[in-house]
N, C-alpha and C. Protein backbone atom coordinates (compact mmCIF):
# COMPACT_ATOMS: atom_id res chain seq x y z
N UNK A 1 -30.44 9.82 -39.86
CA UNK A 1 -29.87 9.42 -38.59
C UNK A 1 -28.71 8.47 -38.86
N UNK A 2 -27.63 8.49 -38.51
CA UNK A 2 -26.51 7.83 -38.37
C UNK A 2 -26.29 7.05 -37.65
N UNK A 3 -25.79 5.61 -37.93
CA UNK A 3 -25.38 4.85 -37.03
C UNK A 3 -24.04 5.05 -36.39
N UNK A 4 -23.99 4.34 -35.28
CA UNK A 4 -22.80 4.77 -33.96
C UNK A 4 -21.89 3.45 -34.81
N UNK A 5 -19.85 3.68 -34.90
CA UNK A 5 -19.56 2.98 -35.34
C UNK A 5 -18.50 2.43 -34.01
N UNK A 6 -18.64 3.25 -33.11
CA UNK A 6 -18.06 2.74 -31.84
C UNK A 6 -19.28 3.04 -31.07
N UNK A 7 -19.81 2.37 -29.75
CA UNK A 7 -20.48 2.49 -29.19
C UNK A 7 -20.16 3.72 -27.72
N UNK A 8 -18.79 3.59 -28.10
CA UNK A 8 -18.10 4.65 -26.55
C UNK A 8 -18.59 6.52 -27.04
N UNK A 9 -19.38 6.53 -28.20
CA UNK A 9 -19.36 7.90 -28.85
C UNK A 9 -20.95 7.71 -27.91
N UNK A 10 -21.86 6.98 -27.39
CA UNK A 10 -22.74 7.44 -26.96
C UNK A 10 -22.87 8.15 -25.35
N UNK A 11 -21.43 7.83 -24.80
CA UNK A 11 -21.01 8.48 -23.70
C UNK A 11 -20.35 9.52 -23.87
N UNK A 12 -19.99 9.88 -25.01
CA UNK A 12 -19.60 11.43 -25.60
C UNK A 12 -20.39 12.58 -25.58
N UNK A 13 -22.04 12.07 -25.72
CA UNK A 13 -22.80 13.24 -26.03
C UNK A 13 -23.63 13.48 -24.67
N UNK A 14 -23.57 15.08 -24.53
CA UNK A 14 -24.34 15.35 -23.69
C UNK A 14 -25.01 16.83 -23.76
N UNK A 15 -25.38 17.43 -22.96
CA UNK A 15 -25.93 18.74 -22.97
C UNK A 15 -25.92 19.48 -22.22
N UNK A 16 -25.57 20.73 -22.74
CA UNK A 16 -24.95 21.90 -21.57
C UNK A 16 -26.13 22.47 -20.60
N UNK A 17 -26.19 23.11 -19.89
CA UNK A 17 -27.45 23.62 -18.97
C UNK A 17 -28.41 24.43 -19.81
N UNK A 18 -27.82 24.78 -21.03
CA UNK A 18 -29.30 25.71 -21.66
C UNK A 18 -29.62 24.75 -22.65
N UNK A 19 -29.32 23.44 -22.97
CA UNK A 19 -29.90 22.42 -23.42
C UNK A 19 -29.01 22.35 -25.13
N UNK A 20 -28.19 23.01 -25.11
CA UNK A 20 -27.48 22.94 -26.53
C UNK A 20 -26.46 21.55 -26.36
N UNK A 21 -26.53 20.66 -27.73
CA UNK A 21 -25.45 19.35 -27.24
C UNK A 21 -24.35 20.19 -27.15
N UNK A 22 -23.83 19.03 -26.33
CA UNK A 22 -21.54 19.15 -26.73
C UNK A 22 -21.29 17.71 -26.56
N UNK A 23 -20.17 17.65 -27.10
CA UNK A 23 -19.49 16.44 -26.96
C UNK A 23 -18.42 16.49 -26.21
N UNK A 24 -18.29 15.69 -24.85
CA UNK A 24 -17.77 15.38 -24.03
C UNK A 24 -16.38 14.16 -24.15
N UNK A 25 -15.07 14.49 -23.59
CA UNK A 25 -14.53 13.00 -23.89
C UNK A 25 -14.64 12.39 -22.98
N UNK A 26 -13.81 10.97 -23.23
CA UNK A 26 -13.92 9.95 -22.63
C UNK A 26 -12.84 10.53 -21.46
N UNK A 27 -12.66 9.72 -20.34
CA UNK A 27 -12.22 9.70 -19.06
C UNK A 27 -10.78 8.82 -19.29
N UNK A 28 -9.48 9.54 -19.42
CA UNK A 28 -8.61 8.99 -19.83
C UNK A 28 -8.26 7.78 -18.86
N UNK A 29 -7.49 6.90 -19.88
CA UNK A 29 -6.99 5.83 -18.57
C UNK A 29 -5.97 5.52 -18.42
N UNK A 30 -5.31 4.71 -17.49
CA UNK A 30 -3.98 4.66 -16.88
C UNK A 30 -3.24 4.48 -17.78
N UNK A 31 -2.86 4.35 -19.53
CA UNK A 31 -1.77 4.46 -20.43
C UNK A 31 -1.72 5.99 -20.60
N UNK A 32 -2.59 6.84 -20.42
CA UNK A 32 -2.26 8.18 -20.62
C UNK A 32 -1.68 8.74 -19.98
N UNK A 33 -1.32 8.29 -18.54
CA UNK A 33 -0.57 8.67 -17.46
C UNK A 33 1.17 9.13 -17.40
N UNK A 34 1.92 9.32 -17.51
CA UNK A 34 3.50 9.36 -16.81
C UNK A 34 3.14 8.90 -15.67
N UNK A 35 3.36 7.58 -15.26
CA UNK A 35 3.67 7.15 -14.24
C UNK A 35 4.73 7.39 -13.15
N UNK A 36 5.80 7.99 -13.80
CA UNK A 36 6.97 8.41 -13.37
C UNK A 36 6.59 10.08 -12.78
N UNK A 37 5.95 10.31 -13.17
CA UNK A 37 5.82 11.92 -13.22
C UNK A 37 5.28 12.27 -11.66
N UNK A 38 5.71 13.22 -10.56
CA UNK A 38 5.30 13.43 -9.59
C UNK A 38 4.04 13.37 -8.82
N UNK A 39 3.27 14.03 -9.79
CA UNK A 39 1.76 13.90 -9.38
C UNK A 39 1.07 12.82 -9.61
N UNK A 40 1.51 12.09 -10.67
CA UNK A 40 0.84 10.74 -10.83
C UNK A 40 1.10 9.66 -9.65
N UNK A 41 2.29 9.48 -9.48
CA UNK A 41 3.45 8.88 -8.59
C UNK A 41 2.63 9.06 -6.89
N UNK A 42 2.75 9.94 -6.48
CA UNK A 42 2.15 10.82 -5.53
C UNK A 42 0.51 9.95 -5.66
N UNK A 43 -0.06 9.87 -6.17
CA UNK A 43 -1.41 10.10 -5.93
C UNK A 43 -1.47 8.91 -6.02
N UNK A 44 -1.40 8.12 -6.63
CA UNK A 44 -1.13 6.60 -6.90
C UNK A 44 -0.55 6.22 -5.36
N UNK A 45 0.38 6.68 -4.78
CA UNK A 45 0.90 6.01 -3.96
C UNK A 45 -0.05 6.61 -2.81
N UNK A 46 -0.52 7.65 -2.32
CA UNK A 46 -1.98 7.78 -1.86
C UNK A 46 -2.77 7.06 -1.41
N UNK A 47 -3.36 6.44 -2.58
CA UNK A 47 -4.18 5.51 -2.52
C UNK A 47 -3.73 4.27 -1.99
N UNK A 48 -2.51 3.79 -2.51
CA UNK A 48 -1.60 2.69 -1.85
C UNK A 48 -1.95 2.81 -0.75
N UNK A 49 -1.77 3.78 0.03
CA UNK A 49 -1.41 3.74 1.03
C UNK A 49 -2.22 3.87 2.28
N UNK A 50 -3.51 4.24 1.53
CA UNK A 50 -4.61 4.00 2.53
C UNK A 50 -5.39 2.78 2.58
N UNK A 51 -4.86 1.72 1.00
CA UNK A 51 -5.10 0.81 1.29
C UNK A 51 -4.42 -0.34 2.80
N UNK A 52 -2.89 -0.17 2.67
CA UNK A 52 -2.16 -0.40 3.87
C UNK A 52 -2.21 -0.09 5.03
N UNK A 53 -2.99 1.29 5.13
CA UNK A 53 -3.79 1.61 5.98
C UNK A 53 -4.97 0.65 7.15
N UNK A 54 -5.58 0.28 5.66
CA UNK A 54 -6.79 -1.09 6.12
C UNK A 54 -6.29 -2.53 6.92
N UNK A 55 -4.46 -2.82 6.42
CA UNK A 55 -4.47 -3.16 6.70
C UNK A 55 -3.53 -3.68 8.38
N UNK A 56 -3.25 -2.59 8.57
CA UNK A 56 -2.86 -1.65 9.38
C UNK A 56 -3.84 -1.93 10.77
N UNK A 57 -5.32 -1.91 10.48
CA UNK A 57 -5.90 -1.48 11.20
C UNK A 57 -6.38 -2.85 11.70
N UNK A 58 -6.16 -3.65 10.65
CA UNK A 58 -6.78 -5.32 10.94
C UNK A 58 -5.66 -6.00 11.97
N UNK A 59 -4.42 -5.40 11.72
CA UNK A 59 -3.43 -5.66 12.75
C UNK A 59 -3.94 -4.92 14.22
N UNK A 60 -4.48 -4.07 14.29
CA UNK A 60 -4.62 -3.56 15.77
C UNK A 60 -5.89 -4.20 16.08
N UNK A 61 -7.08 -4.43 15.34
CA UNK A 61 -7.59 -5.28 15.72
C UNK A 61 -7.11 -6.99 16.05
N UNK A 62 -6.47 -7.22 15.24
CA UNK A 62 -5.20 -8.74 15.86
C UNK A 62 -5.17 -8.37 17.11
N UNK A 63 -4.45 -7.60 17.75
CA UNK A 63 -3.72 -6.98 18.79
C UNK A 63 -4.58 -6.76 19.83
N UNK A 64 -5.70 -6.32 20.31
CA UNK A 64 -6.55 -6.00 20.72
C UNK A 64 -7.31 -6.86 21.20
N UNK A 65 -8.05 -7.73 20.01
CA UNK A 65 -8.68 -9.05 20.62
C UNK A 65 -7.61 -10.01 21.31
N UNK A 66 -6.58 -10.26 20.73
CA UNK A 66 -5.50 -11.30 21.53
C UNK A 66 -5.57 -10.77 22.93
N UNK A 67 -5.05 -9.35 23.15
CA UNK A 67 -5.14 -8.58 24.32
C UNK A 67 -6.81 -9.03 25.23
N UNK A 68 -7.20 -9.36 24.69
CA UNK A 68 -8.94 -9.87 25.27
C UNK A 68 -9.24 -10.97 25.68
N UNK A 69 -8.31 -12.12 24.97
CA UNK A 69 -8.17 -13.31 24.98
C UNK A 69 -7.61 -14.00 25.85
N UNK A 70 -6.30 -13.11 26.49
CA UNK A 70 -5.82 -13.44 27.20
C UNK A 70 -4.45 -13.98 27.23
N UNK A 71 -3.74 -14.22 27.86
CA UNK A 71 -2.08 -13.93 28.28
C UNK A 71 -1.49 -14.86 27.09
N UNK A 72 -1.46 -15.98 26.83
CA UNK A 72 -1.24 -17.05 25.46
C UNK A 72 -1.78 -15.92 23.95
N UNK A 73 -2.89 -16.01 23.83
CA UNK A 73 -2.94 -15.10 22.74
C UNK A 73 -2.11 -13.75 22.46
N UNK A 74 -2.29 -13.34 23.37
CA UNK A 74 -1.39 -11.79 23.30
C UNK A 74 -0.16 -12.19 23.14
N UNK A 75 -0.08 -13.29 23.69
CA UNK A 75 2.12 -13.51 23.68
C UNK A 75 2.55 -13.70 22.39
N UNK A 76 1.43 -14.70 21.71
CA UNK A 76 1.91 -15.10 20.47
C UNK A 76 1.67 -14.05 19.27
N UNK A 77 0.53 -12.79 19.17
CA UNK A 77 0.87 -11.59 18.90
C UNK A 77 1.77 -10.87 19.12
N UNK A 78 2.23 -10.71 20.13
CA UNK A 78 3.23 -9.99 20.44
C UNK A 78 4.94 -10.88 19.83
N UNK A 79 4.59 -11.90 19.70
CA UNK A 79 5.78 -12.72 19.49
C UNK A 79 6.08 -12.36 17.75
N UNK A 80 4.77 -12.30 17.15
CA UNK A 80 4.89 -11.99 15.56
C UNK A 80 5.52 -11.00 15.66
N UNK A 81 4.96 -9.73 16.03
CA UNK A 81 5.14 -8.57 15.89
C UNK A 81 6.71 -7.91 16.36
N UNK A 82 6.92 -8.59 16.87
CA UNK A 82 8.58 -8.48 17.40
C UNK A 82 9.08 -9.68 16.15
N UNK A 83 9.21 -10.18 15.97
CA UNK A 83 9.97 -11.04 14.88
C UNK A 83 10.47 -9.95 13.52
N UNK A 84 11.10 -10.43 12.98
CA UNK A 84 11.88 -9.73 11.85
C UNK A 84 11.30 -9.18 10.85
N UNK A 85 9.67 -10.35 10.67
CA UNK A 85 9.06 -9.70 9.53
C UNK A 85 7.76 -9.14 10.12
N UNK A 86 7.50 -8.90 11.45
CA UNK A 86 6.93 -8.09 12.20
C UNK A 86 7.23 -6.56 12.18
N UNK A 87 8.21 -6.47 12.59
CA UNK A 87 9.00 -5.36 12.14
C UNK A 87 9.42 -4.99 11.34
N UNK A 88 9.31 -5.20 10.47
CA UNK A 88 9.22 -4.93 8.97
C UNK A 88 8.07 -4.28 8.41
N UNK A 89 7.27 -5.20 8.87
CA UNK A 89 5.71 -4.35 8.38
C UNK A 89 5.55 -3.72 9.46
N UNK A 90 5.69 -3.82 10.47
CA UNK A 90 5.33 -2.28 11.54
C UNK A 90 6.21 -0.95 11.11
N UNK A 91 7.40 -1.05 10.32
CA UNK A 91 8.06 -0.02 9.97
C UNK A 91 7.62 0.40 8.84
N UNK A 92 7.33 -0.54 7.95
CA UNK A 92 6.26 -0.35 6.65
C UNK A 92 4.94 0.93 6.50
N UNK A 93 4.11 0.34 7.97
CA UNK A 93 3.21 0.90 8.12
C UNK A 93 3.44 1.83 8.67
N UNK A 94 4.91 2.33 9.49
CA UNK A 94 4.32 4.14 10.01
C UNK A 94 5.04 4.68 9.06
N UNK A 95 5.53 4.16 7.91
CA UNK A 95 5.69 4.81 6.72
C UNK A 95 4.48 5.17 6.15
N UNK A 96 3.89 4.07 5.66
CA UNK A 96 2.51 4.17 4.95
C UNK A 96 1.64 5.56 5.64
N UNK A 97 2.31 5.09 6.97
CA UNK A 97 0.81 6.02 8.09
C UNK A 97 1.00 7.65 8.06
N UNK A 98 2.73 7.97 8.03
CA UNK A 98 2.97 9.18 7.74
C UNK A 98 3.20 9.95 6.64
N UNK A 99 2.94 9.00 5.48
CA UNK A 99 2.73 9.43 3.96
C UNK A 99 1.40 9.68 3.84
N UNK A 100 0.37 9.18 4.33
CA UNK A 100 -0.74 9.48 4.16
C UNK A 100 -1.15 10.25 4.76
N UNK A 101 -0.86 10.64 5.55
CA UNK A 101 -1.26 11.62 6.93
C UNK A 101 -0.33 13.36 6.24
N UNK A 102 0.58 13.29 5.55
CA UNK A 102 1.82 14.23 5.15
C UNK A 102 0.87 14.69 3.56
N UNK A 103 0.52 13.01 2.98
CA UNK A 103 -0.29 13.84 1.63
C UNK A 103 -1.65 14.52 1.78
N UNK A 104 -2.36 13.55 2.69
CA UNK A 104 -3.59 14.68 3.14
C UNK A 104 -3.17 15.76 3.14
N UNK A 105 -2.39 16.66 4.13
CA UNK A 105 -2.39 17.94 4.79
C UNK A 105 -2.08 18.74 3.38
N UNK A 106 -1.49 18.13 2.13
CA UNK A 106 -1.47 18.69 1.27
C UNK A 106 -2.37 18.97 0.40
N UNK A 107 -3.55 17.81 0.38
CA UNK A 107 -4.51 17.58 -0.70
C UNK A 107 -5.72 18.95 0.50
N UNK A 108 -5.45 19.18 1.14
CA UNK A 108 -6.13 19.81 2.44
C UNK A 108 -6.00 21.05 1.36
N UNK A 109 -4.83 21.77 1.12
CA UNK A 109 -3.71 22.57 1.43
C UNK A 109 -4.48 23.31 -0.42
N UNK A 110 -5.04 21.79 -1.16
CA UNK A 110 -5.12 22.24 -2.66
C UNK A 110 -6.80 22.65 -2.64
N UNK A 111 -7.27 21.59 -1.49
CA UNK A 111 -9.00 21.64 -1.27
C UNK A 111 -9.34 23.59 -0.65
N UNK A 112 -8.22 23.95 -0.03
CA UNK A 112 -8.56 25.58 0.29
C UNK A 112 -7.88 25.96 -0.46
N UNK A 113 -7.66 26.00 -1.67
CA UNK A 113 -7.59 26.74 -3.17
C UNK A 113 -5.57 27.07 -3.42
N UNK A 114 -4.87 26.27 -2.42
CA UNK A 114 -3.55 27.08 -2.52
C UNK A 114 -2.76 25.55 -3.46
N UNK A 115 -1.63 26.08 -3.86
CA UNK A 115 -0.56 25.27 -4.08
C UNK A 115 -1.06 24.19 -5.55
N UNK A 116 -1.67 25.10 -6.53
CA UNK A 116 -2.02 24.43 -7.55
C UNK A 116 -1.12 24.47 -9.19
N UNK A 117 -0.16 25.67 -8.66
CA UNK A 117 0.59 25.52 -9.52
C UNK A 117 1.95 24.59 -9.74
N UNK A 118 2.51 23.92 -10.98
CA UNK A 118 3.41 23.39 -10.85
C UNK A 118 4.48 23.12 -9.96
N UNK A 119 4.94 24.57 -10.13
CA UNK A 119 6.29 24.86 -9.03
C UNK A 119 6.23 24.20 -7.76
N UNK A 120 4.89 24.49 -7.30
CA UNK A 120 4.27 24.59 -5.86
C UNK A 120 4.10 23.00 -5.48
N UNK A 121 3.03 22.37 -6.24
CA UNK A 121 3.47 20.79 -6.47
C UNK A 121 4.05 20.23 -6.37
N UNK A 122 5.16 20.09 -6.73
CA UNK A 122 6.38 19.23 -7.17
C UNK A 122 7.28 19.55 -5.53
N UNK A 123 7.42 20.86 -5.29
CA UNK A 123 7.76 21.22 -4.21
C UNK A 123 7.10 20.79 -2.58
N UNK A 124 5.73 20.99 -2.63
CA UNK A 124 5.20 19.97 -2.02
C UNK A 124 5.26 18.15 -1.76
N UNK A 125 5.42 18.01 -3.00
CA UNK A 125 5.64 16.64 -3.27
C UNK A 125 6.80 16.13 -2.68
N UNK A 126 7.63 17.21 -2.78
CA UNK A 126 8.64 16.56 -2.44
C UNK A 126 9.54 16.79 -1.08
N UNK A 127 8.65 17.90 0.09
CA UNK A 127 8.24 17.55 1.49
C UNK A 127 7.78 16.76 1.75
N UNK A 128 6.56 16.19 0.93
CA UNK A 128 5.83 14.81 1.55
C UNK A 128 6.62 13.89 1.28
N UNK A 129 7.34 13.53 0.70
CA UNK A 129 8.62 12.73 0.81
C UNK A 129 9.71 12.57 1.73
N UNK A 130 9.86 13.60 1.28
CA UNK A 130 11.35 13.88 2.98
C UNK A 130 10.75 13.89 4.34
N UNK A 131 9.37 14.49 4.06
CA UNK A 131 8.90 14.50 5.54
C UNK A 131 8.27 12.82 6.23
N UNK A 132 8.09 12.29 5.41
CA UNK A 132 7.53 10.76 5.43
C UNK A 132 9.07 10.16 5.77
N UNK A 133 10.04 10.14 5.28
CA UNK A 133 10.86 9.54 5.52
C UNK A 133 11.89 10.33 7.03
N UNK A 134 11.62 11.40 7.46
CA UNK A 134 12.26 11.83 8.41
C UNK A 134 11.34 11.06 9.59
N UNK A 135 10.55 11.51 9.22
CA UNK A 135 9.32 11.26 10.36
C UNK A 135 8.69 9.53 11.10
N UNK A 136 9.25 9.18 10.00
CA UNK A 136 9.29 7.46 10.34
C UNK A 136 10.57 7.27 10.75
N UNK A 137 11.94 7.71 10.48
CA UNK A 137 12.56 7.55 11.61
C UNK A 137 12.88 7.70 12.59
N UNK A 138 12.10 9.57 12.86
CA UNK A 138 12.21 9.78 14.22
C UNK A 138 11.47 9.15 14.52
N UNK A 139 10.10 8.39 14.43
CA UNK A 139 8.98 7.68 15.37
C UNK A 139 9.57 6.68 15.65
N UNK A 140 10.63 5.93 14.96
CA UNK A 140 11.33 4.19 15.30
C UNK A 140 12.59 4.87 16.52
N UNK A 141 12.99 6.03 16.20
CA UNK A 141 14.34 6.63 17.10
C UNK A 141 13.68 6.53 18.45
N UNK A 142 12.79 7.43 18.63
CA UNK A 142 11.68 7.50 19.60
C UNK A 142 11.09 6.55 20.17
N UNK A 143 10.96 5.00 19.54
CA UNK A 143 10.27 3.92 19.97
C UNK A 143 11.25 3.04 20.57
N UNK A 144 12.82 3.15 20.16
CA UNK A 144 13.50 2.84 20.58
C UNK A 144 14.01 2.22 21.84
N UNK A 145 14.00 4.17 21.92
CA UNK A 145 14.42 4.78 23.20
C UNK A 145 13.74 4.47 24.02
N UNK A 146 12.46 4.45 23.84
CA UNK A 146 11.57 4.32 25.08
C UNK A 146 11.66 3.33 25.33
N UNK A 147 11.60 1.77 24.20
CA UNK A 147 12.03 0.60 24.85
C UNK A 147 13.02 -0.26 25.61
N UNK A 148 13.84 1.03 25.32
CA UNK A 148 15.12 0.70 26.09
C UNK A 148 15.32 1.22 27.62
């Protein structure tokens, strides 16, 4: 019997369904990546973005209870949110909101078996891009207008 001279080789071994070993690798990690590379980029920012999402949502709860609170609370919500860096992160977030909403329909798109090849990817990828960025400005064009 041999001793283990890294201990990460005992998460290597495992066994196939008719009980014969194999050795399994390790679960690469973020230096193995191209960070630069579309799909990495993409998926990474994904996740970003449903984190911003969260916080997204802690703002409408802000909004909501002030709205509950009553005419002083709501004003001074409403007073952030109109300020410069109010609007900033409200433009932030229907970015965030329509990148995430644009990469779903794609990760949708890979979950019913289509669009797994390269070509198809990258091409995708890079609707969810243009479309995230069209789409947040028609929603500010649109929000505009109406406020005006």
């Amino acid at each position: 019997m041999s001793i283990m001279q890294d201990s990460r080789e005992a998460t290597m071994s495992g066994r196939r369904s008719d009980g014969t070993p194999v050795r399994r690798p390790l679960s690469p990690h973020l230096q193995v990546y191209d960070m630069m590379q579309m799909t990495s980029a993409l998926s990474i920012s994904g996740r970003i973005t449903g984190v911003i999402w969260s916080f997204g949502l802690l703002i409408l709860v802000w909004w909501l209870v002030a709205a509950a609170a009553g005419p002083s609370a709501f004003a001074g919500v409403q007073w952030f949110l109109s300020s410069w860096l109010g609007l900033l992160g409200m433009v932030g977030l229907t970015a965030a909101a329509w990148f995430h909403t644009l990469n779903g329909l794609r990760h949708l798109s890979w979950d019913a078996g289509y669009g797994y090849d390269i070509a198809t990817t990258y091409r995708t990828g890079r609707m969810v891009l243009i479309g995230t960025a069209v789409m947040t400005v028609l929603t500010w064009l649109i929000a505009i207008i109406a406020w005006a």
